[in-house]
Protein backbone atom coordinates (compact mmCIF):
# COMPACT_ATOMS: atom_id res chain seq x y z
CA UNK A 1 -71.03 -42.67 135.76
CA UNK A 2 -73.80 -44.65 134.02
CA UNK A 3 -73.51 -44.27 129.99
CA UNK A 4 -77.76 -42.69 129.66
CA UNK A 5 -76.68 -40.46 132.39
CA UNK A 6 -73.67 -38.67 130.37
CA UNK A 7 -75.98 -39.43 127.55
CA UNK A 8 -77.91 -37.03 128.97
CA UNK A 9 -75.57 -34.39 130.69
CA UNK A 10 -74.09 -34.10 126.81
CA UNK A 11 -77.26 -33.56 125.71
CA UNK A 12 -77.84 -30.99 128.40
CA UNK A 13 -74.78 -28.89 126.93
CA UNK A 14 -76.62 -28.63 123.49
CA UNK A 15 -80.04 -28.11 124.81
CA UNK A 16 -80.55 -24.19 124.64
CA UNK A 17 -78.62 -24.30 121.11
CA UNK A 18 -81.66 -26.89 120.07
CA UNK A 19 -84.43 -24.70 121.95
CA UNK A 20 -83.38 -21.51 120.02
CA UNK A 21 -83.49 -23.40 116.96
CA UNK A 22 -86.62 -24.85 117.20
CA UNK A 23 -88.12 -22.15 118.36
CA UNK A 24 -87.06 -20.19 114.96
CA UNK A 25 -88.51 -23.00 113.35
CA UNK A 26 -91.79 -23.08 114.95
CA UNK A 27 -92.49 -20.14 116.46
CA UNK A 28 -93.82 -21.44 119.42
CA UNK A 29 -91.99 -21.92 122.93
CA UNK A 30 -94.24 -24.40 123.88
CA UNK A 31 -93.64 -26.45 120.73
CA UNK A 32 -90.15 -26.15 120.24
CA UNK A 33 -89.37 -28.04 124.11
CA UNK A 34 -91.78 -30.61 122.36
CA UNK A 35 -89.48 -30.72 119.77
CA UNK A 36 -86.23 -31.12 122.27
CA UNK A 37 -87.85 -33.51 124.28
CA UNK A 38 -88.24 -35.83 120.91
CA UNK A 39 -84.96 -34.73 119.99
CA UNK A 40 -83.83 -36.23 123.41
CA UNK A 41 -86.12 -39.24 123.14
CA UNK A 42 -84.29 -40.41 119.69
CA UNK A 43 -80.83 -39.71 120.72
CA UNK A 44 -81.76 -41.89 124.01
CA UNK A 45 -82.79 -44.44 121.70
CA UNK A 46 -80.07 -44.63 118.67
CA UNK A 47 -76.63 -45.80 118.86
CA UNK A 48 -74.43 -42.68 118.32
CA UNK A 49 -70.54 -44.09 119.36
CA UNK A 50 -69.73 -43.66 115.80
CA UNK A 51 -71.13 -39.84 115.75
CA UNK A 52 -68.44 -37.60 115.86
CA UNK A 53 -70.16 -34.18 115.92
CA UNK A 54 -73.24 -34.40 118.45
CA UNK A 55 -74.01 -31.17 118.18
CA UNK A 56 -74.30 -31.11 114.14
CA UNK A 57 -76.28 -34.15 115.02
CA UNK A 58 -78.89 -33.14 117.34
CA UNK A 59 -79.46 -30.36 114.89
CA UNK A 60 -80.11 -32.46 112.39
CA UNK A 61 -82.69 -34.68 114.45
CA UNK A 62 -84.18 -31.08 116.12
CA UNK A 63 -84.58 -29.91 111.84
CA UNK A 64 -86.74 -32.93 110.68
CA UNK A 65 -89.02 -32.98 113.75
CA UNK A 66 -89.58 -29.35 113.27
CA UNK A 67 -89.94 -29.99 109.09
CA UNK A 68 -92.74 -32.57 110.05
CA UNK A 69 -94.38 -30.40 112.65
CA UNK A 70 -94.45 -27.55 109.82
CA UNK A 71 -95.56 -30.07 107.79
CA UNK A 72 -98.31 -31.22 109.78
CA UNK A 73 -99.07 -27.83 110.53
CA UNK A 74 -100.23 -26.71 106.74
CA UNK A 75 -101.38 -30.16 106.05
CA UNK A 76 -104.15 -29.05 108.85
CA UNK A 77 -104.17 -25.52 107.16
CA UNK A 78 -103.65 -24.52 110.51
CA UNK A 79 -102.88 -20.57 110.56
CA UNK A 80 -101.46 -18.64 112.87
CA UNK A 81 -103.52 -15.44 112.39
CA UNK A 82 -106.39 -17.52 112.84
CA UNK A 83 -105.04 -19.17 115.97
CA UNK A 84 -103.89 -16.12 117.65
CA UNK A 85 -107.24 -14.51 116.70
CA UNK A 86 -109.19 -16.91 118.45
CA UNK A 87 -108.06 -15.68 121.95
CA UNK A 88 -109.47 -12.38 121.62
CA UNK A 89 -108.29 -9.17 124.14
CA UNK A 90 -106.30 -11.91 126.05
CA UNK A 91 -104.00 -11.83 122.73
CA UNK A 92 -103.11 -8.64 123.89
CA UNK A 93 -101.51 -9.58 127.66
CA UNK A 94 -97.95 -9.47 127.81
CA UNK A 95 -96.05 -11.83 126.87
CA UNK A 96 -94.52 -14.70 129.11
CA UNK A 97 -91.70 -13.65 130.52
CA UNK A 98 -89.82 -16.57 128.72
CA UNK A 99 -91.64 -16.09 125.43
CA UNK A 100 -90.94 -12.74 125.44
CA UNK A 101 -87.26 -13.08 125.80
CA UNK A 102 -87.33 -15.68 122.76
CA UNK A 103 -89.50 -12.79 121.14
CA UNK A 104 -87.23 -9.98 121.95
CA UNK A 105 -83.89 -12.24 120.52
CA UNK A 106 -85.54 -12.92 117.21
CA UNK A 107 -87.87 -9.99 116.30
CA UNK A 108 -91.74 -9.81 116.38
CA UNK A 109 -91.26 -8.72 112.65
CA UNK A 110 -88.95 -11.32 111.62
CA UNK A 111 -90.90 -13.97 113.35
CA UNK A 112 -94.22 -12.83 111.24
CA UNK A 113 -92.38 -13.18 108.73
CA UNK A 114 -91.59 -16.54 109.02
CA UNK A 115 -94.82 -17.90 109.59
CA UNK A 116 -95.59 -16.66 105.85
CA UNK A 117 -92.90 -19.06 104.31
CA UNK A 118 -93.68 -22.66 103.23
CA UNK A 119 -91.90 -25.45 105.88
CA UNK A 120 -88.90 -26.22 103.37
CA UNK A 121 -88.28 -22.40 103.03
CA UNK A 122 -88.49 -21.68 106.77
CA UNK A 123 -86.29 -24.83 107.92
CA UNK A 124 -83.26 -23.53 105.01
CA UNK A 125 -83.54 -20.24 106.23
CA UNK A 126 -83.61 -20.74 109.95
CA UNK A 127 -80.26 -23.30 109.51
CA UNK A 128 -78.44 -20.72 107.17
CA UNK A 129 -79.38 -17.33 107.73
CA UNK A 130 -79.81 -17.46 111.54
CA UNK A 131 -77.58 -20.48 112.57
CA UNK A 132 -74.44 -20.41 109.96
CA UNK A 133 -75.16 -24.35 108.45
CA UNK A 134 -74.01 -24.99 105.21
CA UNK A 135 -76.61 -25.70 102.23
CA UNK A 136 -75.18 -29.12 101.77
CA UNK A 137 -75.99 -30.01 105.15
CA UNK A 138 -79.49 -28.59 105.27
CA UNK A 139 -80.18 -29.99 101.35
CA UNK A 140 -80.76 -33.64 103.34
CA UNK A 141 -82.68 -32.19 105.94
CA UNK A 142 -85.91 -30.86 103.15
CA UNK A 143 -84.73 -33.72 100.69
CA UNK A 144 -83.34 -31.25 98.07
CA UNK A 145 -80.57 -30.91 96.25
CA UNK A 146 -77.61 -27.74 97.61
CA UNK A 147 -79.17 -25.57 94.83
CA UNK A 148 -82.71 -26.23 95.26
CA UNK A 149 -81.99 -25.80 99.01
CA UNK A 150 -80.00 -22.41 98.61
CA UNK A 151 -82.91 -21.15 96.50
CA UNK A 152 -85.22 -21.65 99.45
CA UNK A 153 -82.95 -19.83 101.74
CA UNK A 154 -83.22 -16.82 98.72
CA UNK A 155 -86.65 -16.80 98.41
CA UNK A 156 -87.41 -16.72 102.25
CA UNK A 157 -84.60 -13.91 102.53
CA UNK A 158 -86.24 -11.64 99.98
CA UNK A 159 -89.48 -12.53 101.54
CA UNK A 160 -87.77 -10.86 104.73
CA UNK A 161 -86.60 -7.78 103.90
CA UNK A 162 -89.28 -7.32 101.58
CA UNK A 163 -89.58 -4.92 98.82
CA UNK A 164 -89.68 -1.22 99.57
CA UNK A 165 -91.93 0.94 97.57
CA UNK A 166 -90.11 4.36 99.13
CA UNK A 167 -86.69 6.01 99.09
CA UNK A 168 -84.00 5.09 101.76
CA UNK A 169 -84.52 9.26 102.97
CA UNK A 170 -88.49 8.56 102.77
CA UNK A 171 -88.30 5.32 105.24
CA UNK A 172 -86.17 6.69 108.03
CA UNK A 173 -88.67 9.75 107.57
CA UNK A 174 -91.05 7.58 108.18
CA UNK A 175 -89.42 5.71 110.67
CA UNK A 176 -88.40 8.85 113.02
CA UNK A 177 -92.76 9.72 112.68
CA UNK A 178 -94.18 6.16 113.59
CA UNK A 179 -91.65 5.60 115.71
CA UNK A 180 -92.40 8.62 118.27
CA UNK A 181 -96.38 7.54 117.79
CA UNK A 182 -95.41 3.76 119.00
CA UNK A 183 -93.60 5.29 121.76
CA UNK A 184 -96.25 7.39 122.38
CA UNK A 185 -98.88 5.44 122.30
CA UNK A 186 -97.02 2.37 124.89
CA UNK A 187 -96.49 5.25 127.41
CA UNK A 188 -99.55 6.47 127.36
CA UNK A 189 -98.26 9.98 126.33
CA UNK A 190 -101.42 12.25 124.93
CA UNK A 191 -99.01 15.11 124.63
CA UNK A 192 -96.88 12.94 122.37
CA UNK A 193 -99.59 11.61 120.50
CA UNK A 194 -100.85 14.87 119.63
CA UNK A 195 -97.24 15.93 118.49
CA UNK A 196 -97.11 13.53 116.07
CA UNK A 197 -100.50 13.59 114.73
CA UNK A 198 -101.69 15.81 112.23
CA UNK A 199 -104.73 17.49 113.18
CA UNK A 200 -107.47 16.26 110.78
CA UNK A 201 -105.76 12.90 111.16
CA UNK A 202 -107.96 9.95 110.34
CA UNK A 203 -108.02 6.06 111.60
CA UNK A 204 -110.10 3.82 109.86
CA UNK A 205 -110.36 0.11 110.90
CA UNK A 206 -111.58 -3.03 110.39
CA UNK A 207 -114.74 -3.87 112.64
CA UNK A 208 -112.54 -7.13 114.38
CA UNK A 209 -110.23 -4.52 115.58
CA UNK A 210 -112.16 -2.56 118.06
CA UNK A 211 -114.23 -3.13 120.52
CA UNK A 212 -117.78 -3.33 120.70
CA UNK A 213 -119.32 0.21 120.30
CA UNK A 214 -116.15 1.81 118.55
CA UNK A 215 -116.72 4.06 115.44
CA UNK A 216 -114.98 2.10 112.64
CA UNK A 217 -113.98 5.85 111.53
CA UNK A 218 -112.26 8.35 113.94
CA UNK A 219 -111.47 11.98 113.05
CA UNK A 220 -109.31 14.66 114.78
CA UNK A 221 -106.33 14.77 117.35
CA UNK A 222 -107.88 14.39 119.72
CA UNK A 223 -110.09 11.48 119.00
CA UNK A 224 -107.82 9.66 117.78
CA UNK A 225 -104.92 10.55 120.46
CA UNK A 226 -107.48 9.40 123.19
CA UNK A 227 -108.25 5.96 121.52
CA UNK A 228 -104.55 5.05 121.39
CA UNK A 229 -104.47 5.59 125.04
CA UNK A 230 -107.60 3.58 125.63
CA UNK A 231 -105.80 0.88 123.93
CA UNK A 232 -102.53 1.30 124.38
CA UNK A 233 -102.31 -2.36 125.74
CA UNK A 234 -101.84 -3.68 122.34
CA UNK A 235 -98.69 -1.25 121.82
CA UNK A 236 -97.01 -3.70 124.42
CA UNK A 237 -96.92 -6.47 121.80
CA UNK A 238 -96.26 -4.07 118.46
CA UNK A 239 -93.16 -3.40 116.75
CA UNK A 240 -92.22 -1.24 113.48
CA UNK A 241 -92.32 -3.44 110.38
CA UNK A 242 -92.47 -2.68 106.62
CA UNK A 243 -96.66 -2.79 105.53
CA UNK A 244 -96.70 -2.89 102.13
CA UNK A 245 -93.58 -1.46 100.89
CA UNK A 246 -93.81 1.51 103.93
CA UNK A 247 -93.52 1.62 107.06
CA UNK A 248 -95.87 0.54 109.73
CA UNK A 249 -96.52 -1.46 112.67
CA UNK A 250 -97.95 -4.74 113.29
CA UNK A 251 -99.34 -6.16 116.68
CA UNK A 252 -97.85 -9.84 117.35
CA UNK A 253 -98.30 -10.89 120.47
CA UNK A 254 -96.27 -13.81 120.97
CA UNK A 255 -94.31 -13.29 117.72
CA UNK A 256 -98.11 -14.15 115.80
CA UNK A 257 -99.53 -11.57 113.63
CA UNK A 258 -103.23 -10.07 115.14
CA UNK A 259 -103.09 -6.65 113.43
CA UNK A 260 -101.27 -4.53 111.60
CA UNK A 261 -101.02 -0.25 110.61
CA UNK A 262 -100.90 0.88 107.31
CA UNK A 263 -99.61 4.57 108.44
CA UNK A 264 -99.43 7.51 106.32
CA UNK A 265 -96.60 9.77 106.95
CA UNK A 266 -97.08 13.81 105.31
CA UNK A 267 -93.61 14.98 104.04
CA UNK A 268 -94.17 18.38 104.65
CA UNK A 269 -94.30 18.15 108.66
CA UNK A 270 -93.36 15.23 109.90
CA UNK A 271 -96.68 14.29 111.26
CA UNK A 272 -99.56 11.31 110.62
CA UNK A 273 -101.90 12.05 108.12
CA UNK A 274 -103.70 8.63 108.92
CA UNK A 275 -103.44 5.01 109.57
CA UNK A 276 -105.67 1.67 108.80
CA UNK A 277 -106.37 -0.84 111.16
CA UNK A 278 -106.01 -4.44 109.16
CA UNK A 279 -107.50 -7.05 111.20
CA UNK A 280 -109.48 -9.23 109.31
CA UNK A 281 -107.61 -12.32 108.37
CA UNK A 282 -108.17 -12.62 104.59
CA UNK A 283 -107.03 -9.08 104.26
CA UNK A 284 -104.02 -9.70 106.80
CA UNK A 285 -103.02 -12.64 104.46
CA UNK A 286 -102.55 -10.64 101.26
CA UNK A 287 -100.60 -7.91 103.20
CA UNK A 288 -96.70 -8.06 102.74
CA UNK A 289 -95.30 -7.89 106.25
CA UNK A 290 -91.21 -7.42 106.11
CA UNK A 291 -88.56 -7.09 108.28
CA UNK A 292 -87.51 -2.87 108.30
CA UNK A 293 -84.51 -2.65 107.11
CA UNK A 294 -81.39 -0.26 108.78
CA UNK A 295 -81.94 2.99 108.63
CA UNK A 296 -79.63 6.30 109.29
């Protein structure tokens, strides 16, 4: 067999390992086979008969393309809520069915969250939270030392989980509530909607969140049970997140953040008292989108 041709059937073996990396790394499918494809093109190119670990190495290789892409990415200022905003109700198709599996394996939540991190921050996390590599292996990758690079990994992790501003009992309360009302409203379900809403709930949102001739105000059940349905497209692409310190939902299509619900839960029975639609970007910026946590 010709040497580039088990070049390439090794590299082949490690190509869905590099994928689901790069796609952590960049949240984009689209950019992360870019980023294989290079990964390929420099591997075709170097002289690797002393390399003993390919697989360590081709990470390695996948993790500075990525960096630079990240890199390039802010140097442009480049962000993703304005990207994603920019396609307007189309942001709210399904998924492709192969972004939408990479979506589903990592987390609409998790991948909002990651777009919020600096490039150093995001590459140490992605390699040691989600992939198992050691700090001293990573520290070369963002030219730190192991400490500096293990204190990235920290400060993205906190940034995921985020910083509840409600009791453990309090969140799954909340949970079980939005939770039925997401369900709800992806169905389709008025019944359920009006189960779960109280009945002088209120939904207020930002004018870029509805369409043209929508009250930015609604009032009532009913009203606002009959919107969700009207919209319950954008359900498709929502998932339950911590908003704030409570929890919420946010809309991501493609794993990017378009909107998000500020909900608000009443103790006494279980129901919505009201929710916020965020949707302009410089308010969707200064939000604090985290990953919710396990609940009983």
């Amino acid at each position: 067999m010709h040497a580039q041709e088990l070049l390439a059937r090794r590299f082949e073996t490690h190509r869905d390992h590099l994928h689901a990396v790069a796609y952590r790394m960049l949240g984009s499918a689209g950019e992360a086979e870019d980023a294989v494809q290079e990964a390929w093109l420099r591997l075709d190119r170097s002289d690797t008969s002393e390399v003993e670990n390919l697989a360590g190495w081709l990470t390695t290789v996948v993790s500075r393309i990525c960096l630079d892409m990240l890199r390039s990415r802010t140097a442009r200022r480049e962000d993703p809520i304005d990207r994603i905003a920019e396609l307007g109700d189309a942001a709210y198709d399904r998924d492709p069915e192969s972004e939408a599996v990479l979506v589903d394996s990592v987390g609409r939540a998790l991948l909002v969250v990651l777009d919020t991190l600096g490039p150093d921050e995001r590459v140490a996390f992605v390699l040691h939270d989600m992939f198992a590599v050691p700090f001293d292996q990573i520290a070369p990758i963002v030219g730190r030392t192991s400490v500096a690079t293990k204190k990235l990994a920290s400060r993205a992790r906190a940034r995921a989980h985020g910083d509840a501003s409600a009791s453990t009992a309090e969140l799954a309360q909340q949970r079980h509530v939005v939770d039925a009302f997401l369900a709800a409203a992806r169905s389709g379900d008025l019944d359920a909607l009006l189960a779960v809403l109280a009945p002088d709930v209120v939904r207020t949102a930002d004018p870029a969140a509805l369409p043209s001739g929508m009250a930015p105000v609604a009032r009532g059940a009913q009203a606002v049970a009959r919107e969700t349905v009207i919209l319950r497209r954008r359900s498709q692409v929502a998932t339950l997140a911590l908003v704030d310190g409570a929890v919420g939902i946010i809309v991501a299509p493609r794993g990017k953040l378009l909107l998000a619900l500020a909900v608000t839960v009443t103790v006494r029975d279980d129901r919505i008292a009201g929710y916020e639609v965020i949707a302009d970007p410089a308010r969707l910026r200064h939000l604090e989108i985290a990953v919710l946590p396990e609940l009983p």
